[in-house]
N, C-alpha and C. Protein backbone atom coordinates (compact mmCIF):
# COMPACT_ATOMS: atom_id res chain seq x y z
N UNK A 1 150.13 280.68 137.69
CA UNK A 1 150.47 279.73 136.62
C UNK A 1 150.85 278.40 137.23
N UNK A 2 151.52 278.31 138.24
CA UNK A 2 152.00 277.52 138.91
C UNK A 2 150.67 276.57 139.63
N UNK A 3 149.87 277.33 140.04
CA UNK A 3 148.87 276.73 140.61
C UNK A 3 148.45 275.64 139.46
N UNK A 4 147.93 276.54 137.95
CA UNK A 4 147.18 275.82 137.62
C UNK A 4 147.97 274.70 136.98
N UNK A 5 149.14 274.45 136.91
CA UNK A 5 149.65 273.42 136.10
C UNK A 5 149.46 272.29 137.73
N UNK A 6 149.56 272.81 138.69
CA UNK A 6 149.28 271.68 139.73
C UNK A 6 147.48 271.29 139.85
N UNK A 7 147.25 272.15 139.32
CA UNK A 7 145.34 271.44 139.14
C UNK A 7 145.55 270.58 137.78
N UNK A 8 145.85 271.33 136.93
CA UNK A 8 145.95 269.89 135.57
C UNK A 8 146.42 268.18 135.72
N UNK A 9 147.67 268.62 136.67
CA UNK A 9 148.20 267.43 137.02
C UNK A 9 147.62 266.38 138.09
N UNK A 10 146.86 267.12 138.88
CA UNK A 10 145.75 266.16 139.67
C UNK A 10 144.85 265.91 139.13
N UNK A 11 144.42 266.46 138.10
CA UNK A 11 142.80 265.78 137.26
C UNK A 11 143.15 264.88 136.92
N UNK A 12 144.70 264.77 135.91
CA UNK A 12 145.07 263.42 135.20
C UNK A 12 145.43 262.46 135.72
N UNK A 13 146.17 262.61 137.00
CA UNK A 13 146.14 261.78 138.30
C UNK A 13 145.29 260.96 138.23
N UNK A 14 144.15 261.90 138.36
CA UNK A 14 142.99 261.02 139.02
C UNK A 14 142.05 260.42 137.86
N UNK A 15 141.63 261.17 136.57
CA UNK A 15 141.51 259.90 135.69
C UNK A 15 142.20 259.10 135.50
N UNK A 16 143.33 258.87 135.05
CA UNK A 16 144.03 257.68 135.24
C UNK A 16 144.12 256.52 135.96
N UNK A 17 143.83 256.90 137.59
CA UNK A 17 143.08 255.97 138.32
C UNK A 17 141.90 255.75 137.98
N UNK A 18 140.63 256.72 137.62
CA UNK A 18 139.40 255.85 136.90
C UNK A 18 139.24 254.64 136.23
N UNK A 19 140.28 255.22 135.39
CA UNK A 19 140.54 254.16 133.89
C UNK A 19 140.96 253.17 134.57
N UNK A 20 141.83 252.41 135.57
CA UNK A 20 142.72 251.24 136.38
C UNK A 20 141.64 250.57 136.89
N UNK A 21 140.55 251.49 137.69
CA UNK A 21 139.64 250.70 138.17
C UNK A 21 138.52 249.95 137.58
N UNK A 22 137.89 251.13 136.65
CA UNK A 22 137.01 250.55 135.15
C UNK A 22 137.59 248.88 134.51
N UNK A 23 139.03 248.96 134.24
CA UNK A 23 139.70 248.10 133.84
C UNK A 23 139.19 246.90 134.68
N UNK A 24 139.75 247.07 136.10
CA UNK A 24 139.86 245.81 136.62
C UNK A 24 138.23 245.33 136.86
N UNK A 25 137.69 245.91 136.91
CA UNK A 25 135.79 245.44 137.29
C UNK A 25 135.31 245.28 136.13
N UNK A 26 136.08 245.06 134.90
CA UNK A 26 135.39 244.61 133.97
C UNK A 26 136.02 243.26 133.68
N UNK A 27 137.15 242.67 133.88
CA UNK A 27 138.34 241.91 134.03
C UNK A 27 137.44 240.75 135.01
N UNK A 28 137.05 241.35 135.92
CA UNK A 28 136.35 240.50 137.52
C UNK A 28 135.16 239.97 136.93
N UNK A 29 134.20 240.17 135.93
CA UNK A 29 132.92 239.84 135.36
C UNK A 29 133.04 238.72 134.61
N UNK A 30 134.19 239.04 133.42
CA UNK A 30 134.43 237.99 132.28
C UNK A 30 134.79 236.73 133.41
N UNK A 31 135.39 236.82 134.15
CA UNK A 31 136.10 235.48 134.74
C UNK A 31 134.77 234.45 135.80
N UNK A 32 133.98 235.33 135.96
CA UNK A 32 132.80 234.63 136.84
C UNK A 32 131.48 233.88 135.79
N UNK A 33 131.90 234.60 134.78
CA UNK A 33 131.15 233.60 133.72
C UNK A 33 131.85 232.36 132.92
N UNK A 34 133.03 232.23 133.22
CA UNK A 34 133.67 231.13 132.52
C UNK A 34 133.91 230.38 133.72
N UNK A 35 133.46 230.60 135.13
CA UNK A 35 133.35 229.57 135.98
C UNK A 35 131.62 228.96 135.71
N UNK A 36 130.91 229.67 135.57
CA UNK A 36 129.77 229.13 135.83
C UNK A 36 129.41 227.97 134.69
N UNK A 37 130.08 228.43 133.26
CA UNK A 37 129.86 227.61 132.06
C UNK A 37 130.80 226.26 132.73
N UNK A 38 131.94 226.32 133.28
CA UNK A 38 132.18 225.18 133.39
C UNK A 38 131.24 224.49 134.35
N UNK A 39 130.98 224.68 135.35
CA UNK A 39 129.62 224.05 136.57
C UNK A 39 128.75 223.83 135.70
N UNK A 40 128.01 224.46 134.92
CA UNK A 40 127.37 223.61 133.57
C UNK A 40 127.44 222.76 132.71
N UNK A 41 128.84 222.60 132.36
CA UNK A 41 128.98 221.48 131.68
C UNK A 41 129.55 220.32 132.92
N UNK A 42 129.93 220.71 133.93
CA UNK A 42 130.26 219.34 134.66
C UNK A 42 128.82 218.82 135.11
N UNK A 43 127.59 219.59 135.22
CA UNK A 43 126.42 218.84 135.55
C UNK A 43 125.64 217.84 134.28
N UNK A 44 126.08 218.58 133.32
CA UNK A 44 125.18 218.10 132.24
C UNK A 44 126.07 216.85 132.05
N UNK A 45 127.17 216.42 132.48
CA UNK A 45 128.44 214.89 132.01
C UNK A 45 127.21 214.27 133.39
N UNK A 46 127.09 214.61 134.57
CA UNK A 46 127.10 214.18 135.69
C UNK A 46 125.42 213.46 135.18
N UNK A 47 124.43 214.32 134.67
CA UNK A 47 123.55 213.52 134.35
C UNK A 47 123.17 212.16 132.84
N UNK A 48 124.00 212.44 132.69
CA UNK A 48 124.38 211.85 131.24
C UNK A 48 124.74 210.55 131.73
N UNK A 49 125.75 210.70 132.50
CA UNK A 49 126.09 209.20 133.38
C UNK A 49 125.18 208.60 134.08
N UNK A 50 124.17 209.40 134.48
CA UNK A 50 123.27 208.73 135.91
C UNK A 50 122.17 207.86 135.12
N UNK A 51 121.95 208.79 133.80
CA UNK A 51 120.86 207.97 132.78
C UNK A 51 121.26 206.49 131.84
N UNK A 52 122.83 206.70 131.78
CA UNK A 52 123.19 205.33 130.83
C UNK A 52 123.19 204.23 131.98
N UNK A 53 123.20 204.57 133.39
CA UNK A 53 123.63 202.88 133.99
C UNK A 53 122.35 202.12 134.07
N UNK A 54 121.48 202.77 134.55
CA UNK A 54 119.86 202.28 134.36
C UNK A 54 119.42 201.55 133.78
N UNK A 55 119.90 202.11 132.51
CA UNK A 55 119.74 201.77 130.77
C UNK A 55 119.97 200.41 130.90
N UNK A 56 121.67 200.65 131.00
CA UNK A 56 122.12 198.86 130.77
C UNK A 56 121.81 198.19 131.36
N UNK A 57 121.46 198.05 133.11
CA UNK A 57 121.19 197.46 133.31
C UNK A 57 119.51 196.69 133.75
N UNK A 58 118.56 197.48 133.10
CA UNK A 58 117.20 197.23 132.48
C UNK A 58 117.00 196.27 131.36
N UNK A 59 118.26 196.56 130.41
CA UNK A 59 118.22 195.39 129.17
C UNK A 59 118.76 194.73 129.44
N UNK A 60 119.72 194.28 130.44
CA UNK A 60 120.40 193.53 130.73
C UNK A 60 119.16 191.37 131.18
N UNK A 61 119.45 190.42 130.69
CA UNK A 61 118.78 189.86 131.29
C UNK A 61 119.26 188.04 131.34
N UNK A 62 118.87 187.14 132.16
CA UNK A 62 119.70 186.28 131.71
C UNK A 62 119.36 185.18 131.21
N UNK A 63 120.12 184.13 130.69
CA UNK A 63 120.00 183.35 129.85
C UNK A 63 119.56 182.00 130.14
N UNK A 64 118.03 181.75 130.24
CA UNK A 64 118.15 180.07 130.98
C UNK A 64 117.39 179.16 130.36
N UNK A 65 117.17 177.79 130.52
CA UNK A 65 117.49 176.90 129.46
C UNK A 65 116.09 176.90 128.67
N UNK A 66 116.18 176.42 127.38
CA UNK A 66 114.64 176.05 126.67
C UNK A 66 113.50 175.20 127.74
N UNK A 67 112.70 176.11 128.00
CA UNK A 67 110.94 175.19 128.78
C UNK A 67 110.16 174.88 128.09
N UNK A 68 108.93 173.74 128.70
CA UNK A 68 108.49 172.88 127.66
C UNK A 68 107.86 173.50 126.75
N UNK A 69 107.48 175.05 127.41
CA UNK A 69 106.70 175.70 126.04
C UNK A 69 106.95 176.50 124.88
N UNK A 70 108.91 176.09 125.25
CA UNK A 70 109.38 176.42 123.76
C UNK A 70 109.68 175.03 122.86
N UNK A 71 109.43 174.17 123.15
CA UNK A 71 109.31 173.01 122.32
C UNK A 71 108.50 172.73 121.10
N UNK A 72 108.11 172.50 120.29
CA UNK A 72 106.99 172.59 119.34
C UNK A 72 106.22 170.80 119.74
N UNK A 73 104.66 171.20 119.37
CA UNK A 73 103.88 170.34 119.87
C UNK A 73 103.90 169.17 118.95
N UNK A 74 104.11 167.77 119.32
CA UNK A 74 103.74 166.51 118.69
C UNK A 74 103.24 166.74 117.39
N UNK A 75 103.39 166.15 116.18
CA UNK A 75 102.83 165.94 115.18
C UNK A 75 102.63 164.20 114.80
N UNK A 76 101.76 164.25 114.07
CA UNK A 76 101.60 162.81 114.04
C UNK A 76 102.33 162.33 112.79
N UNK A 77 103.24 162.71 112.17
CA UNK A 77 103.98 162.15 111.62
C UNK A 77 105.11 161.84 111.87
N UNK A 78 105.14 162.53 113.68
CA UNK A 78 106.84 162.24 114.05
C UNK A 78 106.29 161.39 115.23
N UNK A 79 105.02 160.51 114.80
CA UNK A 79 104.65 159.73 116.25
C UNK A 79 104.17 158.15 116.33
N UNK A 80 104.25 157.07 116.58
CA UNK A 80 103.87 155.84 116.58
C UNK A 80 102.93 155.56 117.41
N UNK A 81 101.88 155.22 117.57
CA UNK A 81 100.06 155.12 118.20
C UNK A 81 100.21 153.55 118.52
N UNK A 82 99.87 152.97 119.67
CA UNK A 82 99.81 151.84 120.20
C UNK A 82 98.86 151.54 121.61
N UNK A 83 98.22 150.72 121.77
CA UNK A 83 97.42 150.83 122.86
C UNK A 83 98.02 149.60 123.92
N UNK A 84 98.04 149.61 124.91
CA UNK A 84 97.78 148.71 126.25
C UNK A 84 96.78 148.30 126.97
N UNK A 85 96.29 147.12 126.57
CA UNK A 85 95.24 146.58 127.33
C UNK A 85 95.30 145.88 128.55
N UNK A 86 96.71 145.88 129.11
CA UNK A 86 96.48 145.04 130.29
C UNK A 86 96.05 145.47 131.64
N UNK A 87 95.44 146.59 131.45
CA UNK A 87 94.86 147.59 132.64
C UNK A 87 94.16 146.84 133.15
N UNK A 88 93.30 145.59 132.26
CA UNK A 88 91.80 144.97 132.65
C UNK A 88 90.83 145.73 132.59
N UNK A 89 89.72 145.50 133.36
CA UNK A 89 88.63 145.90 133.34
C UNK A 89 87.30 145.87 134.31
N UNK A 90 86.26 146.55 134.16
CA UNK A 90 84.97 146.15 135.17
C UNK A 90 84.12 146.78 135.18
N UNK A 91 82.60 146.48 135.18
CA UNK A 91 81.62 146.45 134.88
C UNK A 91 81.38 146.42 133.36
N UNK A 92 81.95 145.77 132.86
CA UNK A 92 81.61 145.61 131.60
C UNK A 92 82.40 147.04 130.44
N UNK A 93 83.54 147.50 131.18
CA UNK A 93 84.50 148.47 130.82
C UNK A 93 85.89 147.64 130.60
N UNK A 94 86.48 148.43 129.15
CA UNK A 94 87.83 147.72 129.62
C UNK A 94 88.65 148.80 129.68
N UNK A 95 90.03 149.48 130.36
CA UNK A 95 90.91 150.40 130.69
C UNK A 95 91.97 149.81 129.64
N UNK A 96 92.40 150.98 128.69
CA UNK A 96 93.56 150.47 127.96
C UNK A 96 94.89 151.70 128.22
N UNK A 97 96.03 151.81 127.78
CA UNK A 97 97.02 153.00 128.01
C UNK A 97 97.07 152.95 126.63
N UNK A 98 96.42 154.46 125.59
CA UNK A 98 97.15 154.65 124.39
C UNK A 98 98.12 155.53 124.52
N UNK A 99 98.95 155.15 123.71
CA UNK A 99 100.73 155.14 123.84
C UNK A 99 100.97 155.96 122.56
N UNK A 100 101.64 157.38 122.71
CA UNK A 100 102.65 157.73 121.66
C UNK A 100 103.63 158.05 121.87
N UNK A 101 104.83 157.73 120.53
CA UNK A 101 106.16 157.37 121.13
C UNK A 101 106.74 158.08 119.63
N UNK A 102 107.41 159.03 120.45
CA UNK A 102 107.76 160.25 119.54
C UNK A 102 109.30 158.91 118.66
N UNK A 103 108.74 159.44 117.22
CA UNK A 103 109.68 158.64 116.54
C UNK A 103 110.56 159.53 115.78
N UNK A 104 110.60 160.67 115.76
CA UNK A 104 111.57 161.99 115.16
C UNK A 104 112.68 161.82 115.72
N UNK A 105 113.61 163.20 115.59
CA UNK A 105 114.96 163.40 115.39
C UNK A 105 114.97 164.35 116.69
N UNK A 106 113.49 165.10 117.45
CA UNK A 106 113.42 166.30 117.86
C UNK A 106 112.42 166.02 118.81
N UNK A 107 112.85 166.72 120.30
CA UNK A 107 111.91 166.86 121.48
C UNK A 107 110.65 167.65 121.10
N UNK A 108 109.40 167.27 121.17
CA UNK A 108 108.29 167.67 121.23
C UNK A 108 107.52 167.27 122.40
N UNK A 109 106.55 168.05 122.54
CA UNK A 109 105.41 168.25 123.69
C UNK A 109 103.95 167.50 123.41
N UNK A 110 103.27 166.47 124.46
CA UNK A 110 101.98 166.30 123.94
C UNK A 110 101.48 167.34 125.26
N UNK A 111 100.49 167.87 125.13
CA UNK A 111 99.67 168.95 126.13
C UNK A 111 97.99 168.75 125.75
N UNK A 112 97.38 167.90 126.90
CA UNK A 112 96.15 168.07 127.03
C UNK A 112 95.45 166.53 126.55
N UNK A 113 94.33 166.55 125.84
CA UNK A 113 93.53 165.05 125.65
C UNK A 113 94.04 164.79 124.00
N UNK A 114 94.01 163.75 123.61
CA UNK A 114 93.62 163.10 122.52
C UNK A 114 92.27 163.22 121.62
N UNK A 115 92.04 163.23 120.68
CA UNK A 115 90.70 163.08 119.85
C UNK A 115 90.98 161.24 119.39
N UNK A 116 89.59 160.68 120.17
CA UNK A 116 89.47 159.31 119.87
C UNK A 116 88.32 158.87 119.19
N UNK A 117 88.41 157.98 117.98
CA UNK A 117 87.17 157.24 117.54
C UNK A 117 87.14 155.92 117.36
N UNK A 118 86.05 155.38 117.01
CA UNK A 118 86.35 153.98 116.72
C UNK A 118 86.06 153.93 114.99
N UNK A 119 86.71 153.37 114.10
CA UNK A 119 86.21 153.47 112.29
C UNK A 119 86.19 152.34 112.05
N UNK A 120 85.79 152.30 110.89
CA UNK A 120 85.93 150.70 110.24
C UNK A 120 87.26 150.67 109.24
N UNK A 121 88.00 151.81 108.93
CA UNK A 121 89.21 152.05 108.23
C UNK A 121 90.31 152.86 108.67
N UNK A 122 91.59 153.24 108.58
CA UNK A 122 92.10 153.94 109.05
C UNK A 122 92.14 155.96 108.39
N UNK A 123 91.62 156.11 107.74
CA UNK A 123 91.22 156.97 107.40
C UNK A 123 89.53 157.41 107.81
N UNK A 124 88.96 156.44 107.66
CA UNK A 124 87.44 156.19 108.06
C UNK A 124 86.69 157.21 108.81
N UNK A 125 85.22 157.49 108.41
CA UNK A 125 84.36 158.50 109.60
C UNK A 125 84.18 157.99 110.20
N UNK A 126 84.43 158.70 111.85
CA UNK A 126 84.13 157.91 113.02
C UNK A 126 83.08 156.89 112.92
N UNK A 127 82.82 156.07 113.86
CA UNK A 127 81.52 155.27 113.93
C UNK A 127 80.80 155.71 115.98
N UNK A 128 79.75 156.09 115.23
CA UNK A 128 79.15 156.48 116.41
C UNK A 128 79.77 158.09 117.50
N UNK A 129 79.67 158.29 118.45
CA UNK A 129 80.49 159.32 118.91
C UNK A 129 81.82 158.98 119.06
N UNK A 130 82.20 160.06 119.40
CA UNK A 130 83.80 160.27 119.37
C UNK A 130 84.48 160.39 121.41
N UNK A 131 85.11 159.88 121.49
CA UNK A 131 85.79 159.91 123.19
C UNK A 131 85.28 161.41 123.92
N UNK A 132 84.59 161.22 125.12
CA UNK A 132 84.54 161.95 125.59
C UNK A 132 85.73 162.19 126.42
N UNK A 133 85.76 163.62 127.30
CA UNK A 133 87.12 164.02 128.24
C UNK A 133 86.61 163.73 129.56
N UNK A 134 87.66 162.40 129.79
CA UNK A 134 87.58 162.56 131.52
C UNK A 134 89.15 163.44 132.33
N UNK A 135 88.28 164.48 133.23
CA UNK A 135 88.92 165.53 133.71
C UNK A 135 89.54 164.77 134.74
N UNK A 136 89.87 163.32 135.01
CA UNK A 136 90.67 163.38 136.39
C UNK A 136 91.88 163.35 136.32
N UNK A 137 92.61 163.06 135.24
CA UNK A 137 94.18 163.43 135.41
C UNK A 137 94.40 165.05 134.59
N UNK A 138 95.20 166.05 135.41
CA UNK A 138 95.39 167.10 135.40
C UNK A 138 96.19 167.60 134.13
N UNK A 139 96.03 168.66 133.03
CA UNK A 139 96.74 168.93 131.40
C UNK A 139 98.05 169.20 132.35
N UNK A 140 98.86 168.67 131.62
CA UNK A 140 100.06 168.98 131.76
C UNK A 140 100.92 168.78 130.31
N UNK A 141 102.09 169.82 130.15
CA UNK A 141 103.09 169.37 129.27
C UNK A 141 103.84 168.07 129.81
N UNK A 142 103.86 167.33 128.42
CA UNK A 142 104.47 166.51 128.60
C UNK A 142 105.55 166.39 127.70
N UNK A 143 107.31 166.51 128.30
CA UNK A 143 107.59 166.65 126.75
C UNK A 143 108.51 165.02 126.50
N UNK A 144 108.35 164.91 125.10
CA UNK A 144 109.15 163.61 124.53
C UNK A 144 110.00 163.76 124.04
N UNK A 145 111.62 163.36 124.54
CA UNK A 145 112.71 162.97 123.91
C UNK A 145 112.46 162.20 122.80
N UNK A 146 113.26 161.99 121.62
CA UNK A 146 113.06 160.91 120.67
C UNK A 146 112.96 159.57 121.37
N UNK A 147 112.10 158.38 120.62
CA UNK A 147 112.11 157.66 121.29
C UNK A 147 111.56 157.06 122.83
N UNK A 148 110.96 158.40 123.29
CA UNK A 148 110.30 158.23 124.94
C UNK A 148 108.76 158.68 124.36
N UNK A 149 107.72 158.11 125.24
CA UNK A 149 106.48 157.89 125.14
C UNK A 149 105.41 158.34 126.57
N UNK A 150 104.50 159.25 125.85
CA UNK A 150 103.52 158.98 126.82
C UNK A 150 101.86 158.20 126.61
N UNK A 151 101.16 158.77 127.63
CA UNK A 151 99.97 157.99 127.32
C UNK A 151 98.83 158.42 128.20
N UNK A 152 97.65 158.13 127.76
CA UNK A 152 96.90 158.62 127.92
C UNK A 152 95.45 157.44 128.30
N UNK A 153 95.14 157.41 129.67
CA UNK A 153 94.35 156.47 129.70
C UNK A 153 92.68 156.25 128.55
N UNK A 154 92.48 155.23 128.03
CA UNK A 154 90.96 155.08 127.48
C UNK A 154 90.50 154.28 128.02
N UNK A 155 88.86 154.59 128.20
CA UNK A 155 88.27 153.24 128.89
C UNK A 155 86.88 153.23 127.30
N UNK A 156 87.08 151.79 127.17
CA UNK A 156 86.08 151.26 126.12
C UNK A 156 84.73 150.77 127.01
N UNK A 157 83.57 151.02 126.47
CA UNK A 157 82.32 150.68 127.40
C UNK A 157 81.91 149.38 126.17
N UNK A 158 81.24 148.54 126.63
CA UNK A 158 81.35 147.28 125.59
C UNK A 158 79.75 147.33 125.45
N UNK A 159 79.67 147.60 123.97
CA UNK A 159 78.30 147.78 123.23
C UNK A 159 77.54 147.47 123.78
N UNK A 160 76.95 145.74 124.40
CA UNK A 160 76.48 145.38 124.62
C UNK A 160 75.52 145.83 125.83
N UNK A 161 76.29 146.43 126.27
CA UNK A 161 75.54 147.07 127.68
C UNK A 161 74.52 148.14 127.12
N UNK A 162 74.44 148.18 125.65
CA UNK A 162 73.16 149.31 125.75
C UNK A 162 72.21 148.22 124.92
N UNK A 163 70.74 147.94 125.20
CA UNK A 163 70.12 147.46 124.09
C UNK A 163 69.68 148.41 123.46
N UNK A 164 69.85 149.66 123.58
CA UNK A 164 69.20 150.52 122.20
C UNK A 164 70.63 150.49 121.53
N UNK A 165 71.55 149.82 121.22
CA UNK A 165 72.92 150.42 120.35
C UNK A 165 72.54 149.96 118.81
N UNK A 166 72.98 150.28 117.83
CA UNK A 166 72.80 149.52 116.80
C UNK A 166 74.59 149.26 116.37
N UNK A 167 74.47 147.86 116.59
CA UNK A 167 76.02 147.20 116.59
C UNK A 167 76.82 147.24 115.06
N UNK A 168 77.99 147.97 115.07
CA UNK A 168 78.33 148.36 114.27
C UNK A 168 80.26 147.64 114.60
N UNK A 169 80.62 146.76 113.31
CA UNK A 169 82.16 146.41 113.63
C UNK A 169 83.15 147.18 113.62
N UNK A 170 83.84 147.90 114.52
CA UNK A 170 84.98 148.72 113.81
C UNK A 170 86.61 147.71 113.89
N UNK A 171 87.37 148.35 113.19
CA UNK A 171 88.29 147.58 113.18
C UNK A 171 89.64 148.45 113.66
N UNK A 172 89.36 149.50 114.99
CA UNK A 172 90.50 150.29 115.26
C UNK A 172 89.99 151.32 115.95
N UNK A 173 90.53 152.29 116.17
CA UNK A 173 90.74 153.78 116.67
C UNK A 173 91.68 154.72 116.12
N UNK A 174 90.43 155.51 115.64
CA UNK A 174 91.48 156.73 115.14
C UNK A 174 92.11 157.61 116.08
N UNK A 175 93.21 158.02 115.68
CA UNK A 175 93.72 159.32 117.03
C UNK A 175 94.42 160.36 116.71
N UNK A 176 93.76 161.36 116.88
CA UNK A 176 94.12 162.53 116.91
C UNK A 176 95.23 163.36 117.74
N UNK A 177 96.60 163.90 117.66
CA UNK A 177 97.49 163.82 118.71
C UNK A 177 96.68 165.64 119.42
N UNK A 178 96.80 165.69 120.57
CA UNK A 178 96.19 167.42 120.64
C UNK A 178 96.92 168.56 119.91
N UNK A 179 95.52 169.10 119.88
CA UNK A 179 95.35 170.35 118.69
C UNK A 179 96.32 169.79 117.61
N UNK A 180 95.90 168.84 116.88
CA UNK A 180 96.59 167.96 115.41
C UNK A 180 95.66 167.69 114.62
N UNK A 181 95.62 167.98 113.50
CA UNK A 181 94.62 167.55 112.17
C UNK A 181 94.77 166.49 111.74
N UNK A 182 95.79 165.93 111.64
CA UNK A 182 96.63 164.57 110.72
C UNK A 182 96.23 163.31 112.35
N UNK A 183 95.59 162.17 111.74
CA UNK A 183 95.65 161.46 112.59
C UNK A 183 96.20 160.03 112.29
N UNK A 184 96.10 158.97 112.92
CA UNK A 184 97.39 158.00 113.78
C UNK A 184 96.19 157.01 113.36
N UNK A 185 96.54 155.28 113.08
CA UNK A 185 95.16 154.58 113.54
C UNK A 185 96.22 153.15 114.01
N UNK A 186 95.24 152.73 115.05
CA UNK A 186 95.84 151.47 115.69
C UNK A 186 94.57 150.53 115.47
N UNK A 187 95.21 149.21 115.14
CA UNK A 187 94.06 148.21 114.64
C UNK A 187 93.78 147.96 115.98
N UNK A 188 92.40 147.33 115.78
CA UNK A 188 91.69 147.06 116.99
C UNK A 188 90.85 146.38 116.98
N UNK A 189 90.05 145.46 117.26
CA UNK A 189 88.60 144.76 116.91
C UNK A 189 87.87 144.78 118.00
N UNK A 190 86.75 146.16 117.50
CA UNK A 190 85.87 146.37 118.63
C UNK A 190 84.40 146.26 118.02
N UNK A 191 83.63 146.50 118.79
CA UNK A 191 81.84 146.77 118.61
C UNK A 191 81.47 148.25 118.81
N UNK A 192 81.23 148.97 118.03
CA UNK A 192 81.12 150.46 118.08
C UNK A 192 79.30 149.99 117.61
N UNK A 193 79.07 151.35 118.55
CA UNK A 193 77.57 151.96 118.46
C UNK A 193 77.30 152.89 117.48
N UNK A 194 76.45 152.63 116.04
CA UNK A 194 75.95 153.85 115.34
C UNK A 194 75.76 154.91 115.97
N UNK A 195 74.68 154.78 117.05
CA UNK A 195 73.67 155.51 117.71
C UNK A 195 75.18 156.43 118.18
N UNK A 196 74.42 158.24 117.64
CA UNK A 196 75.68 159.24 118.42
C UNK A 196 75.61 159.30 119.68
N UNK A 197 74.57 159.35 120.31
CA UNK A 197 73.91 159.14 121.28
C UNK A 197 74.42 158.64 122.90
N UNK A 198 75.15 157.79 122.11
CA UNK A 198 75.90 156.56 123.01
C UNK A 198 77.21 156.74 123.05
N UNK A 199 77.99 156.97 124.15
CA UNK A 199 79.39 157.64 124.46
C UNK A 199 79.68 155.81 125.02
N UNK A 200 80.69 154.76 123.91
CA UNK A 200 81.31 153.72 124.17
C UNK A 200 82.81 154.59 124.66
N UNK A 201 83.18 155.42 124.72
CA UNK A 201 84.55 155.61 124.57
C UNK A 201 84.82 157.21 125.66
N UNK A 202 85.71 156.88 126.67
CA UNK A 202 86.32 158.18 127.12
C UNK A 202 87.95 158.53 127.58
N UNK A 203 88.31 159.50 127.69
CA UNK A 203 89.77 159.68 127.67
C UNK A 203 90.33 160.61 128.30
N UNK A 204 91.60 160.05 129.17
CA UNK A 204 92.31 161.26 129.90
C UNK A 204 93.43 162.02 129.14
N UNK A 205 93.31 163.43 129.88
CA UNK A 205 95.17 163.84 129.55
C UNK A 205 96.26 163.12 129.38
N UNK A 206 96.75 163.55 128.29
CA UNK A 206 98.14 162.75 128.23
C UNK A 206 99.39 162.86 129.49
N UNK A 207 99.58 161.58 129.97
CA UNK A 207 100.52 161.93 131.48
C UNK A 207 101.97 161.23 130.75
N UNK A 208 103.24 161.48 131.71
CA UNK A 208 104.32 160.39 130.97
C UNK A 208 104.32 159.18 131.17
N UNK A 209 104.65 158.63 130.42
CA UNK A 209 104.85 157.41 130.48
C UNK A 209 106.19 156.65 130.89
């Protein structure tokens, strides 16, 4: 009898230690997964950061002053048309400087040639052809403060030098400011050629004046 109450008491012994150990190795599992969730969320902050600095500083950009090609281009109602003849002349050419002289409130740009004719009115259809482009001064923006002017060389070829012309009086030049519909007229008393034929008239880029 004795024996067996000392076998009962070692079985329970020893489950009882089962149960202690079961316990703790299940105890040891839960805790290795609430490390790893945190290492997960400290990576996922860690890339979150690496992607916003990029960001800002990609849009980031800086601020520098208005260039001439944010200016808006000459109109001829914010412009005064005048020519200079004291260039002189030769071979039977005369060199004049037509002059526009921004008369607005607001900096604008002339860029490139003029459209030139000679009319008998200031509204008038050309008479004869219209200014050809001489390419030797280079397009450039040019921009005009109120009040400041540029210009643009013309050379007039004098009728006479063609005997096929058929002589026609004009009393001016029309002018077109570039890429402008609305044009400008400066009196003038010249000899324009019917004949289209006949190029009396050519013109450079507008340079400053």
């Amino acid at each position: 009898m004795t024996n067996m109450r000392v076998k009962n008491g070692l079985l329970l012994t020893m489950a009882a230690a089962s149960v202690f150990l079961l316990s703790g190795c299940f105890q040891g599992q839960a805790q290795g997964t609430g490390t790893a969730s945190g290492t997960t969320s400290a990576s996922s902050s860690a890339s979150a950061s690496s992607t916003s600095s990029p960001s800002s500083s990609s849009t980031s950009s800086p601020t520098g002053s208005m260039t001439p090609s944010g200016v808006a281009l000459c109109k001829a109602a914010s412009l005064t048309a005048s020519v200079d003849s004291t260039g002189g002349g030769a071979a039977g050419s005369v060199y004049m400087k037509l002059i526009l002289t921004n008369s607005g409130t607001e900096s604008c740009v002339l860029n490139g040639f003029p459209g030139v004719s000679l009319t008998s009115t200031p509204t008038g259809d050309p008479i004869g052809a219209a200014a050809s482009r001489d390419d030797t001064q280079p397009v450039a923006n040019v921009v005009l403060a109120p009040g400041k002017s540029g210009f643009a060389q013309l050379r007039y070829t004098q009728a006479g030098n063609y005997p096929e012309c058929t002589q026609v009086p004009a009393t001016g030049f029309r002018v077109y400011p570039p890429e402008e519909t609305a044009s400008l007229f400066i009196p003038q008393q010249r000899t324009a050629c019917s004949n289209t034929n006949i190029n009396l008239l050519s013109v450079q880029a507008f340079q400053a004046g």
